[in-house]
Protein backbone atom coordinates (compact mmCIF):
# COMPACT_ATOMS: atom_id res chain seq x y z
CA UNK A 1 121.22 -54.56 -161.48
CA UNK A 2 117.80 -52.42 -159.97
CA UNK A 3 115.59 -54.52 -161.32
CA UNK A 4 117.30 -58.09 -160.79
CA UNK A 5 117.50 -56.57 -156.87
CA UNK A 6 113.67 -55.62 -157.08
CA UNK A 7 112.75 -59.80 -158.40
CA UNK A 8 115.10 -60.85 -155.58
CA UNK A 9 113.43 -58.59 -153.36
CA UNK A 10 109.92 -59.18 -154.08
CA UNK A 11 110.68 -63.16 -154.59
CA UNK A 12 112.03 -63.50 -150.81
CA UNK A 13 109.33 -61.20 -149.46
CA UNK A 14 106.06 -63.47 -151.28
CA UNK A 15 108.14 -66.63 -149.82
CA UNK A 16 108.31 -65.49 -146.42
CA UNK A 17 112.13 -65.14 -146.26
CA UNK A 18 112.46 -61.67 -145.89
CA UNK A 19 109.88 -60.60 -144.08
CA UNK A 20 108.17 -62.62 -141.41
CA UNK A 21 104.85 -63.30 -142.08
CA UNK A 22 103.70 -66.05 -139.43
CA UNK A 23 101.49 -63.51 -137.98
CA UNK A 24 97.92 -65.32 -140.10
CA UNK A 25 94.48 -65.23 -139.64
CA UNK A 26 92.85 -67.51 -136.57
CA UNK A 27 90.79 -70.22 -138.24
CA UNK A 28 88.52 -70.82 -135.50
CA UNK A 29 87.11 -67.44 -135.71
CA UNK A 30 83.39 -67.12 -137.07
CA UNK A 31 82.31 -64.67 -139.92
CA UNK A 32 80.13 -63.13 -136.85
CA UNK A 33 83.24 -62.97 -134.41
CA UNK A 34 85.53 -61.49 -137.19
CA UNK A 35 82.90 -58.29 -137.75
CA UNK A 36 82.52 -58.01 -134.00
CA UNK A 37 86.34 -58.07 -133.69
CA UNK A 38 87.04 -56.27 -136.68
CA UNK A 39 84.47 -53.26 -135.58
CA UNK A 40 86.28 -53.14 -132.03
CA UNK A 41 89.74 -52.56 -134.14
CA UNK A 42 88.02 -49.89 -135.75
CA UNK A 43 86.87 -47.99 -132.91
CA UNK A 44 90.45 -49.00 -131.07
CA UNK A 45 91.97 -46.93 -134.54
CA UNK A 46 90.05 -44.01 -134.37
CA UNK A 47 90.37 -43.51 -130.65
CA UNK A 48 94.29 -43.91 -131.32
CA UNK A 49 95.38 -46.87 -129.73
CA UNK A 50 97.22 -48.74 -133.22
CA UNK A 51 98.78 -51.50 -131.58
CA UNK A 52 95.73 -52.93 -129.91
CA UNK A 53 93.87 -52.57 -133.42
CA UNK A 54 96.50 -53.80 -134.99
CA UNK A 55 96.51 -57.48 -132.94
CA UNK A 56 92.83 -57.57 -133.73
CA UNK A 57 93.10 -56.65 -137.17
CA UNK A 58 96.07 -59.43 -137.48
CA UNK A 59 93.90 -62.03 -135.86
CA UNK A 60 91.14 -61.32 -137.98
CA UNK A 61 92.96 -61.26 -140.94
CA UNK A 62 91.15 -57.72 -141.87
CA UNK A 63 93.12 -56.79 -144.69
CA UNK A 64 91.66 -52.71 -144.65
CA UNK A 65 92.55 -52.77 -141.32
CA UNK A 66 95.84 -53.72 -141.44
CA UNK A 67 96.01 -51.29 -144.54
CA UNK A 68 95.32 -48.39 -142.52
CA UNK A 69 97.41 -49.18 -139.77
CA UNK A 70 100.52 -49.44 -142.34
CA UNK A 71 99.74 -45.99 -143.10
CA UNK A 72 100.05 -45.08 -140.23
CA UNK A 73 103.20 -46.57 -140.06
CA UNK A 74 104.43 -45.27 -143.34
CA UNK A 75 103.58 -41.32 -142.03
CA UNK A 76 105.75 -42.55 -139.03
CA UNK A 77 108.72 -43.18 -141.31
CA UNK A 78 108.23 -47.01 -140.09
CA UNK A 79 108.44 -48.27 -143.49
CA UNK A 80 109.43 -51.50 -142.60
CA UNK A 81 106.47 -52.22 -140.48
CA UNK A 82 104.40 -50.90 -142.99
CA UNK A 83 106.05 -53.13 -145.52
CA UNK A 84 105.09 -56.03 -143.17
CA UNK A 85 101.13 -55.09 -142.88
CA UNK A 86 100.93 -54.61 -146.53
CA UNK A 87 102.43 -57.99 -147.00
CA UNK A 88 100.16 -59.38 -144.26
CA UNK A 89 97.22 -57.62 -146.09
CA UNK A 90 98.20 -58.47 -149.62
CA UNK A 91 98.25 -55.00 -150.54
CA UNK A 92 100.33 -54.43 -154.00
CA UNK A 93 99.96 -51.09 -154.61
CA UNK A 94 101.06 -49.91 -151.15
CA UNK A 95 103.94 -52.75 -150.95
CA UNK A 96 105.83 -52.16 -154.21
CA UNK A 97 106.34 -48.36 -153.84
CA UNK A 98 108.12 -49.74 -150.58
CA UNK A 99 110.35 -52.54 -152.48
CA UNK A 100 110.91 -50.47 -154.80
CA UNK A 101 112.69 -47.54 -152.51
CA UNK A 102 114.90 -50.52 -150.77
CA UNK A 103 115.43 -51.92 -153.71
CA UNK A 104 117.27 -47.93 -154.83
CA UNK A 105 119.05 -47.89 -151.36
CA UNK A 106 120.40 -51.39 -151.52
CA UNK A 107 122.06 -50.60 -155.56
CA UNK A 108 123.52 -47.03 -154.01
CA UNK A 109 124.96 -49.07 -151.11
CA UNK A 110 126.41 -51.49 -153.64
CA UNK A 111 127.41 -49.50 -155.85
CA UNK A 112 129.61 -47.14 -153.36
């Protein structure tokens, strides 16, 4: 039953069903304007201010970026908005470890 929940999971979240993930890149944008932008993000991250990198980072489509600000979610116990960066980023490694751990609290609740 895990690992059927896990494929059902993982299948809704790729398709956009589970998560929403209409937050994509701007296509307009130049190579030039993304570094510019992306750089601003950066310094907006290290001075603190996550939700203004993270709009940048979205628009951009910078997929470290919007790695480290799911980390910053995660160590906020915001996995869900991590979840959604990861996605957003493409980011396997850190968005299976997350599916995986809903995956074990959805069979408990089930189960019970």
């Amino acid at each position: 039953m895990t690992e059927d929940l896990k494929n059902k999971i993982s299948s809704l979240s790729s398709s956009g069903g589970f998560i929403k993930v209409t937050d994509t890149p701007v296509d307009g944008l130049t190579s030039a304007q993304k570094v510019i932008l992306n750089r601003k993000g950066n310094t907006l991250l290290n001075e603190g201010k996550i939700e203004e990198a993270k709009r940048i980072f979205i628009t951009t489509g910078y997929s470290d970026g919007l790695t480290r600000i799911g980390d910053v979610y995660l160590k906020k116990n915001k996995s869900i908005d991590a979840l959604k960066l990861f996605l957003l980023a493409h980011n396997k490694k850190r968005t299976e470890p997350i599916l995986e751990k809903i995956a074990s609290i959805i069979s408990v609740m089930i189960k019970e």
